[in-house]
PDB file of N, CA and C in Angstrom:
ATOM      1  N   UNK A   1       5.717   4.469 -26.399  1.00  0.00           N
ATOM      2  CA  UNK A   1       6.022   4.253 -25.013  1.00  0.00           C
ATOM      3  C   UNK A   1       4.718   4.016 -24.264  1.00  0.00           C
ATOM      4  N   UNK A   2       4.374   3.244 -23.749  1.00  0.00           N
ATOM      5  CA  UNK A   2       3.583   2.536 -22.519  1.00  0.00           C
ATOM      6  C   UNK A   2       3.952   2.948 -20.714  1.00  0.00           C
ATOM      7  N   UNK A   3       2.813   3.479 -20.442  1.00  0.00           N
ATOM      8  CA  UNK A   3       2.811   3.483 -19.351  1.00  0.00           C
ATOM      9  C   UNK A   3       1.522   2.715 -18.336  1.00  0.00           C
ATOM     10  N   UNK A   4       1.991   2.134 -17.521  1.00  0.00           N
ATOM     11  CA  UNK A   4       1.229   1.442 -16.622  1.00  0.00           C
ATOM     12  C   UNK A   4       1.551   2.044 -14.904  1.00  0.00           C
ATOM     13  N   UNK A   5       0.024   1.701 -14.293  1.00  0.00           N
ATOM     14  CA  UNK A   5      -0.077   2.486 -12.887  1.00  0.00           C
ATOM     15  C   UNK A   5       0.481   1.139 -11.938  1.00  0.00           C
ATOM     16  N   UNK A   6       1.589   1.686 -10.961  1.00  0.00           N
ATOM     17  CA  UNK A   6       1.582   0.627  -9.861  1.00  0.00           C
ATOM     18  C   UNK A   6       0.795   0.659  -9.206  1.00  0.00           C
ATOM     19  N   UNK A   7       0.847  -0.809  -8.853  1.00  0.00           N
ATOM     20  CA  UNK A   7      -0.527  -1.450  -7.541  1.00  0.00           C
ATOM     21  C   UNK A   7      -1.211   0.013  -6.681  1.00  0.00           C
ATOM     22  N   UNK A   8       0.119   0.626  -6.192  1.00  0.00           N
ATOM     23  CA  UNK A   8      -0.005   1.666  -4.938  1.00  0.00           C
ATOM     24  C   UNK A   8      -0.569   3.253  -5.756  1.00  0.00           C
ATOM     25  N   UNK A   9      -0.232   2.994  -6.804  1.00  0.00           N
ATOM     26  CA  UNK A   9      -1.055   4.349  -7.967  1.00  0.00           C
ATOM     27  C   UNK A   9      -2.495   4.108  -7.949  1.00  0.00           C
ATOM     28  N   UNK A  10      -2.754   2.834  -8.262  1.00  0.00           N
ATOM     29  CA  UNK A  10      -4.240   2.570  -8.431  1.00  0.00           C
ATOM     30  C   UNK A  10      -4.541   2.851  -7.163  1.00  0.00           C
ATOM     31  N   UNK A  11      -4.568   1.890  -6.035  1.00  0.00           N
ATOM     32  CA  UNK A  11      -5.201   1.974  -4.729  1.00  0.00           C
ATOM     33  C   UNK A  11      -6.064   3.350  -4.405  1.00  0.00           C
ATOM     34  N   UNK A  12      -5.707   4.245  -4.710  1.00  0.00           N
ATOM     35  CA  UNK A  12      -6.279   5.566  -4.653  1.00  0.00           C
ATOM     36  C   UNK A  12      -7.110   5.848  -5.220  1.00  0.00           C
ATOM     37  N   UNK A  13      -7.254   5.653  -6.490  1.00  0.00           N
ATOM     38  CA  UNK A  13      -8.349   5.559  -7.615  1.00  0.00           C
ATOM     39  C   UNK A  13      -9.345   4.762  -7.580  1.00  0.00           C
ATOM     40  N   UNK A  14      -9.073   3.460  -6.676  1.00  0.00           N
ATOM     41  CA  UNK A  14     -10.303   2.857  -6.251  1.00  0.00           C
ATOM     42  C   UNK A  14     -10.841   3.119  -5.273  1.00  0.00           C
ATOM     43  N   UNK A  15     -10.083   3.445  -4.298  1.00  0.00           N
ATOM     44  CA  UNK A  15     -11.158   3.922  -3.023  1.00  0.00           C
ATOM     45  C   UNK A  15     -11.164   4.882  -3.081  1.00  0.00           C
ATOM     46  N   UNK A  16     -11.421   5.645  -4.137  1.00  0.00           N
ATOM     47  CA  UNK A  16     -12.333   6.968  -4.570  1.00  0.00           C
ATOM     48  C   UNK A  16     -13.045   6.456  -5.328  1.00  0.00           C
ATOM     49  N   UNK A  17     -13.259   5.584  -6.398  1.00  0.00           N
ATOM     50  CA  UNK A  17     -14.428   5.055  -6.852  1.00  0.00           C
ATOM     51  C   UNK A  17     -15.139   4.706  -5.900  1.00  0.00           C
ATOM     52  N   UNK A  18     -14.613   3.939  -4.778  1.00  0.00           N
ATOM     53  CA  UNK A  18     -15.776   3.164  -4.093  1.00  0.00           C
ATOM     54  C   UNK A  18     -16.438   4.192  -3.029  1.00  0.00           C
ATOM     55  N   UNK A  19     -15.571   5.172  -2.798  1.00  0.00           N
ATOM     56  CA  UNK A  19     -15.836   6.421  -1.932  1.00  0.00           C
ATOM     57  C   UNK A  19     -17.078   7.253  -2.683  1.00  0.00           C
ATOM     58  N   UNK A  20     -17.183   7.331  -3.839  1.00  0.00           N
ATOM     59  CA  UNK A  20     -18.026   8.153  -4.387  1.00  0.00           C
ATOM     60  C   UNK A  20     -19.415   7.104  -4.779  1.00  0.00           C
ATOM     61  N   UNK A  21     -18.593   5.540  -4.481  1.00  0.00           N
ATOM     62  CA  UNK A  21     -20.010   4.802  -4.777  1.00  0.00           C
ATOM     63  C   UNK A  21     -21.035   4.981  -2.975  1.00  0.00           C
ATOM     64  N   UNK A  22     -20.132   5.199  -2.405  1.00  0.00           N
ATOM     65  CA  UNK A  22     -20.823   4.769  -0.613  1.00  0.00           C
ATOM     66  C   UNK A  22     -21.680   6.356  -0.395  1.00  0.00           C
ATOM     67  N   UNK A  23     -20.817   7.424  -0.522  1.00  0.00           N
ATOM     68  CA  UNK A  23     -20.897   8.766  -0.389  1.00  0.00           C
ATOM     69  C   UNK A  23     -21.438   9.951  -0.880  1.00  0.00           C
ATOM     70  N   UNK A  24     -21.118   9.602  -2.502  1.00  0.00           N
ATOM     71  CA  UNK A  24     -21.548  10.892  -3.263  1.00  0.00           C
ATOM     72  C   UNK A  24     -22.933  10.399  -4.009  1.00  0.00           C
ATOM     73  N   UNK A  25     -22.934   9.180  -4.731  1.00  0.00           N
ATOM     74  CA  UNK A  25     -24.082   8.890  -5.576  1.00  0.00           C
ATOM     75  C   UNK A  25     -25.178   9.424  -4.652  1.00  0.00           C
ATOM     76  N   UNK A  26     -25.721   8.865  -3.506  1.00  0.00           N
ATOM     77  CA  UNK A  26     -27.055   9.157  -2.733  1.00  0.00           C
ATOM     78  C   UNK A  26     -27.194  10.707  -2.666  1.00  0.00           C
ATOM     79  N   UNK A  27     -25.883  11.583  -3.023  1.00  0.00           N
ATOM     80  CA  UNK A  27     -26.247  12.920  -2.474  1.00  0.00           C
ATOM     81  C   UNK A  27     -26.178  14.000  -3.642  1.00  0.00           C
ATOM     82  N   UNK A  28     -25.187  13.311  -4.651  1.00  0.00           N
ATOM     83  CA  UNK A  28     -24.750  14.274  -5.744  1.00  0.00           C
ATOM     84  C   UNK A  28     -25.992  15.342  -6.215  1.00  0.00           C
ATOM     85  N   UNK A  29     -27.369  14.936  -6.251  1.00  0.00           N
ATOM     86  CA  UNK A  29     -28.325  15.886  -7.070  1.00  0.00           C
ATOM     87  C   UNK A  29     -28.308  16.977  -5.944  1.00  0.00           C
ATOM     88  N   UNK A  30     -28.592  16.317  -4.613  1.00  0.00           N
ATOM     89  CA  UNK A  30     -29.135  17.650  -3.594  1.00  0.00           C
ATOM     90  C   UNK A  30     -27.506  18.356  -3.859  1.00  0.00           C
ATOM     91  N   UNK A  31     -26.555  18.437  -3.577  1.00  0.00           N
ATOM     92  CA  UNK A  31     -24.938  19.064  -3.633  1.00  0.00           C
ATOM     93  C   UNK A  31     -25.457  19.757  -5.073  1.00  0.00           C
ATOM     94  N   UNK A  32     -25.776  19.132  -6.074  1.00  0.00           N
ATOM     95  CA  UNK A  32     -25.823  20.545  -7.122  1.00  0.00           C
ATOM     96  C   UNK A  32     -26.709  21.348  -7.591  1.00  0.00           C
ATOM     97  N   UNK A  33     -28.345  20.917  -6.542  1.00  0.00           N
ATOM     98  CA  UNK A  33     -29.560  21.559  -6.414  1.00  0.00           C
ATOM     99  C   UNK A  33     -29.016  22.669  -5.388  1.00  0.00           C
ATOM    100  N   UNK A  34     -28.246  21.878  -4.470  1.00  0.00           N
ATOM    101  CA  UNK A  34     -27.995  23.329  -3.062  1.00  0.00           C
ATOM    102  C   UNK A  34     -26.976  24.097  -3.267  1.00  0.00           C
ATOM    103  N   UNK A  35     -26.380  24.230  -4.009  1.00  0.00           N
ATOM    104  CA  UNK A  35     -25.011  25.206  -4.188  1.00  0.00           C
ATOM    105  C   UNK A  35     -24.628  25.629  -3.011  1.00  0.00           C
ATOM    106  N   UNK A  36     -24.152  24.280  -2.333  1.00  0.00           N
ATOM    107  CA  UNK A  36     -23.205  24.970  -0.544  1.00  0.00           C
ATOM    108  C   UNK A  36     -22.178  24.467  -0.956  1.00  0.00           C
ATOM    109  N   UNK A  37     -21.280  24.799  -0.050  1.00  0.00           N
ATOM    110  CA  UNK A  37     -19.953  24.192  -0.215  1.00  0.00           C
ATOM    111  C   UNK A  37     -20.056  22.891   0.765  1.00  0.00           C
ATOM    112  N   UNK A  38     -20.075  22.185   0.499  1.00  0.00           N
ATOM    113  CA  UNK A  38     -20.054  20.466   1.223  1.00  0.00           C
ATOM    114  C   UNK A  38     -18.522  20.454   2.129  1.00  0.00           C
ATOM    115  N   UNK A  39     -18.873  21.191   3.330  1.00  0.00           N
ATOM    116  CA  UNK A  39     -18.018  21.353   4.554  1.00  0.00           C
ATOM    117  C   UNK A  39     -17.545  19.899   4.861  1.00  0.00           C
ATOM    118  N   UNK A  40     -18.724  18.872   5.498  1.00  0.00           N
ATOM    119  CA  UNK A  40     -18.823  17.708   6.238  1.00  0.00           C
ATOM    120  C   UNK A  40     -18.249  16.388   5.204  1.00  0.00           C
ATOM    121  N   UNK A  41     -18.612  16.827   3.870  1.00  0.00           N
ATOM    122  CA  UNK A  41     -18.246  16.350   2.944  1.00  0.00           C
ATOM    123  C   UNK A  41     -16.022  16.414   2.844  1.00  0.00           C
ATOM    124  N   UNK A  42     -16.083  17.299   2.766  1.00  0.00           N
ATOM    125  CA  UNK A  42     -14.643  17.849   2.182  1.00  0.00           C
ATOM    126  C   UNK A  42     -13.777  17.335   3.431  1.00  0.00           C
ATOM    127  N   UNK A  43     -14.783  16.912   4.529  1.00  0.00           N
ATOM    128  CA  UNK A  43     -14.236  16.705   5.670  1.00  0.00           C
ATOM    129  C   UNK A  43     -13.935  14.997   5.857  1.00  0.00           C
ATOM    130  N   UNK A  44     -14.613  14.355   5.093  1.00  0.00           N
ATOM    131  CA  UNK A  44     -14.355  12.780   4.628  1.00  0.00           C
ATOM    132  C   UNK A  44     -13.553  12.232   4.040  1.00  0.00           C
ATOM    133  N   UNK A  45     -13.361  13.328   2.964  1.00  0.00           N
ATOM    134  CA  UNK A  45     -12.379  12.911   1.586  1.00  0.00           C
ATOM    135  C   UNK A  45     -11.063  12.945   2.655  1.00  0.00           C
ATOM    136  N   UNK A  46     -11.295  14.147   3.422  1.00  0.00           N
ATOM    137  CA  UNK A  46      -9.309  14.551   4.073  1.00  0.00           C
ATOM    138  C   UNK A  46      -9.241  12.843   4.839  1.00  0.00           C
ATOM    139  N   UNK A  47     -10.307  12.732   5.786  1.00  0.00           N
ATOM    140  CA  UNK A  47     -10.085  11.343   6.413  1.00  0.00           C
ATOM    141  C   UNK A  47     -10.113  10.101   5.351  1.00  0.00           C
ATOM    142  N   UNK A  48     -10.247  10.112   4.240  1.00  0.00           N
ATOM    143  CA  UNK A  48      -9.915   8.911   3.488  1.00  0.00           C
ATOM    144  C   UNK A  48      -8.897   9.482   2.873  1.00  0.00           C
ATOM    145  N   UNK A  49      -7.674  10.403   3.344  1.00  0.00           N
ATOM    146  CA  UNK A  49      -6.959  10.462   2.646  1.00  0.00           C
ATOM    147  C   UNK A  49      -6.625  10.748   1.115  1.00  0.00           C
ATOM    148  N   UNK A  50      -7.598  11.804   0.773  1.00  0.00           N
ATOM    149  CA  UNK A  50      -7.901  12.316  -0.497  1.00  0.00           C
ATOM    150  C   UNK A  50      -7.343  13.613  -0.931  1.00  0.00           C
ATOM    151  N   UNK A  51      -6.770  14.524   0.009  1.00  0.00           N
ATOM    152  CA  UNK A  51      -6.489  15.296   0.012  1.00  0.00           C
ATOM    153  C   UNK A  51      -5.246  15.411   0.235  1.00  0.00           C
ATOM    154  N   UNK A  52      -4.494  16.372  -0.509  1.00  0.00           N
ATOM    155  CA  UNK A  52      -2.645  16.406  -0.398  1.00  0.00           C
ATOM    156  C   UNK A  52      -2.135  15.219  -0.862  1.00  0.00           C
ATOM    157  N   UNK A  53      -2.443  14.473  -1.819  1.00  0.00           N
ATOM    158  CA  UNK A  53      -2.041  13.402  -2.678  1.00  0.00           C
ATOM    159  C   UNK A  53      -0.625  13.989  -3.000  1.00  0.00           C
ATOM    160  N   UNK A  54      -0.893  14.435  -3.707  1.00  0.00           N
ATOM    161  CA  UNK A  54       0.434  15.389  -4.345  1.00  0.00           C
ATOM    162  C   UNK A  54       2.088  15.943  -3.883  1.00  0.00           C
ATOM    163  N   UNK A  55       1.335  16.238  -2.548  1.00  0.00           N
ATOM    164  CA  UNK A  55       2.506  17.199  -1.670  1.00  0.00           C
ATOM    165  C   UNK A  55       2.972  15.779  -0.884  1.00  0.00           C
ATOM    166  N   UNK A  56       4.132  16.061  -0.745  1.00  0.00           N
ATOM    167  CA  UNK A  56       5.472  15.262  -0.237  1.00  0.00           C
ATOM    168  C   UNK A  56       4.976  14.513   1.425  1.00  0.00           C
ATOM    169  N   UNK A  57       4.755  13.605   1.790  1.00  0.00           N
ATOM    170  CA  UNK A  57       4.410  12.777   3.002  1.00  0.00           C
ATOM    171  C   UNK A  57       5.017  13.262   4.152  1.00  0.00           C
ATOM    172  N   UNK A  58       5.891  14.249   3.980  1.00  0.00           N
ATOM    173  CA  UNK A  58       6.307  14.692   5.155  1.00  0.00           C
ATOM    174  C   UNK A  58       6.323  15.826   5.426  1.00  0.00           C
ATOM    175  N   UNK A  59       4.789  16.460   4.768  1.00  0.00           N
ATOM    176  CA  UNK A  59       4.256  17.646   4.828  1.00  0.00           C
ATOM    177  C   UNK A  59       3.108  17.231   6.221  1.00  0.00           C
ATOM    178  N   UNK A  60       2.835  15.717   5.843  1.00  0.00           N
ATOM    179  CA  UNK A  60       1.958  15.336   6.778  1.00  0.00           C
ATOM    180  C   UNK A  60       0.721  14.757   6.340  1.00  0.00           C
ATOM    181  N   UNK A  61       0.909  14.919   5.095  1.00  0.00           N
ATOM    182  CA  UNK A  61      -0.090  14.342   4.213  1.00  0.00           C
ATOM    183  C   UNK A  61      -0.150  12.907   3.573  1.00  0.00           C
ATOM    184  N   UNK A  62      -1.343  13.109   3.156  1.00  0.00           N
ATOM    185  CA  UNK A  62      -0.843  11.274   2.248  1.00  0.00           C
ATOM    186  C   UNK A  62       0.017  11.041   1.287  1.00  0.00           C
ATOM    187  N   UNK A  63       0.892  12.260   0.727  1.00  0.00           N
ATOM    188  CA  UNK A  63       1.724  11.820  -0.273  1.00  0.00           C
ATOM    189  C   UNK A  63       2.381  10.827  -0.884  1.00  0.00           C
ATOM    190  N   UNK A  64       1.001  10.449  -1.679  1.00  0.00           N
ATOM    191  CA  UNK A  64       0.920   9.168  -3.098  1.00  0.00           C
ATOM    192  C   UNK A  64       1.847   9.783  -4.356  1.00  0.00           C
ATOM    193  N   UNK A  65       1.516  10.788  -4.439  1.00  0.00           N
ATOM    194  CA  UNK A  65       2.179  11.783  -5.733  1.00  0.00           C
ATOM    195  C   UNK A  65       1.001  11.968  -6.994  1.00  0.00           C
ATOM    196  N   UNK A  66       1.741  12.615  -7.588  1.00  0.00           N
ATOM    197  CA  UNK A  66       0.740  13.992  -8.508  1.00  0.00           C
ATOM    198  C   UNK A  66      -0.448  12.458  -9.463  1.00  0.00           C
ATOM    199  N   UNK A  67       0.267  11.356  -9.714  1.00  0.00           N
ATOM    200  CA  UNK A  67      -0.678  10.079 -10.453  1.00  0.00           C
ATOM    201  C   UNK A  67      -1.356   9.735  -9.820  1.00  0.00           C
ATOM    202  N   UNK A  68      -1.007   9.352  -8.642  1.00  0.00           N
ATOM    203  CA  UNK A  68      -2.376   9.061  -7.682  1.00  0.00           C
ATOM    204  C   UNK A  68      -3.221   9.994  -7.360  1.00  0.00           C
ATOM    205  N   UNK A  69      -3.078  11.451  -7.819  1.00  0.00           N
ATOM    206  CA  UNK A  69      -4.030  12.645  -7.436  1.00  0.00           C
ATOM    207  C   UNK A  69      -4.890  12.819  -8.191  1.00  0.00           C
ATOM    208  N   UNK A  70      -4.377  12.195  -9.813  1.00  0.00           N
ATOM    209  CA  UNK A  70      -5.321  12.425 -11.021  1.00  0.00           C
ATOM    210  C   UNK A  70      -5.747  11.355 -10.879  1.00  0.00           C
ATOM    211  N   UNK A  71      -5.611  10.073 -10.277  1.00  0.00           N
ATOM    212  CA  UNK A  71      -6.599   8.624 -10.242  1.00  0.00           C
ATOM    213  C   UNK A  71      -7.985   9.373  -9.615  1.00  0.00           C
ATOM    214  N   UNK A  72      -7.391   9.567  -8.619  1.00  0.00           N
ATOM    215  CA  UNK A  72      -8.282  10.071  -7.140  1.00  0.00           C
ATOM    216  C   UNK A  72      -9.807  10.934  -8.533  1.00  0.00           C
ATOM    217  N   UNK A  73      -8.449  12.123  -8.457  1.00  0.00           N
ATOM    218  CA  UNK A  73      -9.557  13.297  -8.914  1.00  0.00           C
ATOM    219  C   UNK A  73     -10.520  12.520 -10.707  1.00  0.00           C
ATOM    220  N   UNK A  74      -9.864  11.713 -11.077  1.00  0.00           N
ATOM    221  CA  UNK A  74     -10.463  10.982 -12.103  1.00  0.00           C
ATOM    222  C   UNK A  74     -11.674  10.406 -12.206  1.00  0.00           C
ATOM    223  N   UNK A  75     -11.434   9.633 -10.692  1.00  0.00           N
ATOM    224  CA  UNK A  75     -12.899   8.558 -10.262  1.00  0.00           C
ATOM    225  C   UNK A  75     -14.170   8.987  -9.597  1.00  0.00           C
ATOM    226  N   UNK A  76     -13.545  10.771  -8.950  1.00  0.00           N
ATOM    227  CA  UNK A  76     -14.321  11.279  -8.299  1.00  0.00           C
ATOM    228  C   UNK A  76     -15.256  12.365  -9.278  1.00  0.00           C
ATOM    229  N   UNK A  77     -14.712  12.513 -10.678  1.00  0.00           N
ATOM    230  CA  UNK A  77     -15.231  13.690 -11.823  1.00  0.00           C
ATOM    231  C   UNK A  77     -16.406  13.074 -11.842  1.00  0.00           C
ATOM    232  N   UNK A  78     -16.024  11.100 -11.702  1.00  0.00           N
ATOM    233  CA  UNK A  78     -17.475  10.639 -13.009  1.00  0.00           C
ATOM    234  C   UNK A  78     -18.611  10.914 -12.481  1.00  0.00           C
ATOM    235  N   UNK A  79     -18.287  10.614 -10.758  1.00  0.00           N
ATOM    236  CA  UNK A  79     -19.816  10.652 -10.119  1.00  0.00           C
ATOM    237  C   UNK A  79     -20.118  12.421 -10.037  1.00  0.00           C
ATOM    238  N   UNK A  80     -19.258  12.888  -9.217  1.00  0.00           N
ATOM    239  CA  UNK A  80     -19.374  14.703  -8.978  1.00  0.00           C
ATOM    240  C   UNK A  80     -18.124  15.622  -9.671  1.00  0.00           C
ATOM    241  N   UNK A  81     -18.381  16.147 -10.415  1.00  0.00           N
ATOM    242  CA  UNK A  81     -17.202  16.997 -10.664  1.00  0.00           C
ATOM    243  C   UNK A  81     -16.927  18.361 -10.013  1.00  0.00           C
ATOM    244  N   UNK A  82     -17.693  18.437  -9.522  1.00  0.00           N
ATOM    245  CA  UNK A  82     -17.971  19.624  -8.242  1.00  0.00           C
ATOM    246  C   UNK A  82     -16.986  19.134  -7.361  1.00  0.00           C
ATOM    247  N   UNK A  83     -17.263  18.335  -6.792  1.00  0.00           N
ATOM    248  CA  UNK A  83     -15.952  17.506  -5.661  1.00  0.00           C
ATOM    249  C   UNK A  83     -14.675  17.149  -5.857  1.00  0.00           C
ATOM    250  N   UNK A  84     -14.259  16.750  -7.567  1.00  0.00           N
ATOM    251  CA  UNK A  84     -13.157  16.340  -7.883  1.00  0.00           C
ATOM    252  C   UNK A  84     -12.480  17.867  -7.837  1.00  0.00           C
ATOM    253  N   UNK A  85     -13.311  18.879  -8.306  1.00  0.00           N
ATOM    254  CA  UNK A  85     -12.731  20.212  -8.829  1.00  0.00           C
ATOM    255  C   UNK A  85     -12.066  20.722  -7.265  1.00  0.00           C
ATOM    256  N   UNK A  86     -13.123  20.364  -6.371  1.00  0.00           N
ATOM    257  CA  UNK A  86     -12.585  20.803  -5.053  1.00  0.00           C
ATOM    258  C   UNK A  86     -11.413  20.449  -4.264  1.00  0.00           C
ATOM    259  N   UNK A  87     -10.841  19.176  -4.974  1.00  0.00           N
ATOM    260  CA  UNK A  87      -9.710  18.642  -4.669  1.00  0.00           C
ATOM    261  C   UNK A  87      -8.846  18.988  -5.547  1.00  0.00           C
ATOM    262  N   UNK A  88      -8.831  19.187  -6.442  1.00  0.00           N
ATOM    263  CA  UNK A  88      -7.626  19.532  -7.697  1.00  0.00           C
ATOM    264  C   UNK A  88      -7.205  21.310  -7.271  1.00  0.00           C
ATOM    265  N   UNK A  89      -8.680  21.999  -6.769  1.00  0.00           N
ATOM    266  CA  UNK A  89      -8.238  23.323  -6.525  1.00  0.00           C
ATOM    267  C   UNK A  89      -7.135  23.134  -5.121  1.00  0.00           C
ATOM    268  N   UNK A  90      -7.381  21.945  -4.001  1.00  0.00           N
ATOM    269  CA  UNK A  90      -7.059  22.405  -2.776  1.00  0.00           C
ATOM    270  C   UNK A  90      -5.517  21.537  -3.202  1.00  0.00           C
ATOM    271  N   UNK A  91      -5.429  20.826  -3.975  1.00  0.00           N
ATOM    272  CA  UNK A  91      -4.025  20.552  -4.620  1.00  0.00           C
ATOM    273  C   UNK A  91      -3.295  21.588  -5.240  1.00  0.00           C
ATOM    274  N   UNK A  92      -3.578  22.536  -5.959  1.00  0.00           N
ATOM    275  CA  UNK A  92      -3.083  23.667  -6.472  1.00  0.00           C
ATOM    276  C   UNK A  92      -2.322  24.232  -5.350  1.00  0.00           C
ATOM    277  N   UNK A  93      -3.087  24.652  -4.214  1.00  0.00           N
ATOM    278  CA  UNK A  93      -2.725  25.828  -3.406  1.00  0.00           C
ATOM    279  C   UNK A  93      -1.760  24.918  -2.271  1.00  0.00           C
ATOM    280  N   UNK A  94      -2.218  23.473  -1.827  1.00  0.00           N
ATOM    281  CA  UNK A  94      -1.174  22.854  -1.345  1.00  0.00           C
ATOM    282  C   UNK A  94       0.259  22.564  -1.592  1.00  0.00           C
ATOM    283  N   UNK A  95      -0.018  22.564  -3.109  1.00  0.00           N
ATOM    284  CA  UNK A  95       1.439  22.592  -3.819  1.00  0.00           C
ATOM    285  C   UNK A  95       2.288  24.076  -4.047  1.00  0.00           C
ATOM    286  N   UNK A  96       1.704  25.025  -3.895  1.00  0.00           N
ATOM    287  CA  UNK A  96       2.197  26.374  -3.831  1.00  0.00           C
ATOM    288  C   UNK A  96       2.557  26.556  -2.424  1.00  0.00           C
ATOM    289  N   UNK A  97       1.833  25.974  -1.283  1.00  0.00           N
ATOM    290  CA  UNK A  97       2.586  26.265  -0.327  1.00  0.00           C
ATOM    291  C   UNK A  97       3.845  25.482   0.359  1.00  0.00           C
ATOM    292  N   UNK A  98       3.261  24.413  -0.346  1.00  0.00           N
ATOM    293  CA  UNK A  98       4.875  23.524  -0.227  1.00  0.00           C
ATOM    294  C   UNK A  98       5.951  23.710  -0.566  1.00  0.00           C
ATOM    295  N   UNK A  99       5.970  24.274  -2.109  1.00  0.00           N
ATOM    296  CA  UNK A  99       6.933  24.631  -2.660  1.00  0.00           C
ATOM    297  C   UNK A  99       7.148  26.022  -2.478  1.00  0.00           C
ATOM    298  N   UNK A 100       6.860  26.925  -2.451  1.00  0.00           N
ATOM    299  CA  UNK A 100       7.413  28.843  -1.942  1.00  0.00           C
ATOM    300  C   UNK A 100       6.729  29.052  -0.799  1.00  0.00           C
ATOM    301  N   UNK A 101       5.742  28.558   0.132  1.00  0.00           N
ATOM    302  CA  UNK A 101       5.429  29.302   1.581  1.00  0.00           C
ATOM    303  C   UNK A 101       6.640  28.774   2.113  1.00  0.00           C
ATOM    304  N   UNK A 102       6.243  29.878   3.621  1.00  0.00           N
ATOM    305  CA  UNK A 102       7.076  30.221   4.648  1.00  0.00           C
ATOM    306  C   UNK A 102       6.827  29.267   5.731  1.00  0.00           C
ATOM    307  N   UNK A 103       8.092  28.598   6.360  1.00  0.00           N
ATOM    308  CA  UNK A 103       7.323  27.842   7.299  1.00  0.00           C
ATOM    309  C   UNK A 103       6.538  28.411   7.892  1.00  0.00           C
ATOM    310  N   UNK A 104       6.029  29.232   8.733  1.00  0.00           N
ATOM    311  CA  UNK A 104       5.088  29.828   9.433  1.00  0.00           C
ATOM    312  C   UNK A 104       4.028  29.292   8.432  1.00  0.00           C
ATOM    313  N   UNK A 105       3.405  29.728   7.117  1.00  0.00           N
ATOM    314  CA  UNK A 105       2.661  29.423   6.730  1.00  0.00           C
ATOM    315  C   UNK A 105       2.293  27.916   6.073  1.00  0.00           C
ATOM    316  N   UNK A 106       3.268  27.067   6.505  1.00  0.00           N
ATOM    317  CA  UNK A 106       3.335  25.728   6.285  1.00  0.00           C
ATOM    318  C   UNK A 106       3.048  25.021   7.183  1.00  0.00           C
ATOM    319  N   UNK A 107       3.077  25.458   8.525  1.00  0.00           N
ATOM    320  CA  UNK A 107       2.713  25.153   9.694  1.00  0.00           C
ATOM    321  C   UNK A 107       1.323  25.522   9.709  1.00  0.00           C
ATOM    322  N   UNK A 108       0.416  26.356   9.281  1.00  0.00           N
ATOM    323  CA  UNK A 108      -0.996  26.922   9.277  1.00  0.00           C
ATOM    324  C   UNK A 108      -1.577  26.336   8.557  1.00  0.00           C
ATOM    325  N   UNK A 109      -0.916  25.722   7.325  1.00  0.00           N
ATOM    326  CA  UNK A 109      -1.957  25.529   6.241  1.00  0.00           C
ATOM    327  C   UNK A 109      -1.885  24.104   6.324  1.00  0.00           C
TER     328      UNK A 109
END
């Protein structure tokens, strides 16, 4: 069995390649010389829509779905895997609150 990505699967995977070509290459050594958490950073990916791949579009998110999350987090390992990890973790906990939080806490998070 063969599987192939639609047009709209890929799209994600490239502008995270090209995101990590504009963004991360110039910075990746200082990010793993400085061991901070890349605030301003984590704050780009959400505006290119990198974040909440996964969770359902009418959480409010970009919901591409869980293939376009592993494109994303795929293209973003090669250059930083520090950054991809940071998205796969904030996918974990997005998807836990989608699926068993409380609205109250769906509304917060």
């Amino acid at each position: 069995m063969s599987y192939y990505l639609t047009e709209a699967q890929k799209n994600p995977g490239q502008r995270a390649h090209d995101f990590a070509d504009e963004f991360l290459v110039p910075i990746v050594a200082d990010l793993d010389r400085g061991q901070v958490f890349p605030k301003a950073l984590i704050a780009q990916l959400a505006a290119h829509d990198f974040l909440g791949l996964a969770v359902p579009e009418q959480s409010g998110v970009a919901g591409a779905g869980f293939v376009s999350h592993i494109e994303v987090v795929q293209a973003l390992s090669r250059t930083c895997p520090a950054i991809a990890s940071i998205i796969n973790n904030h996918a974990l906990f997005a998807y836990a609150i989608d699926h068993w939080g409380s609205e109250a806490q769906k509304s917060q998070y």
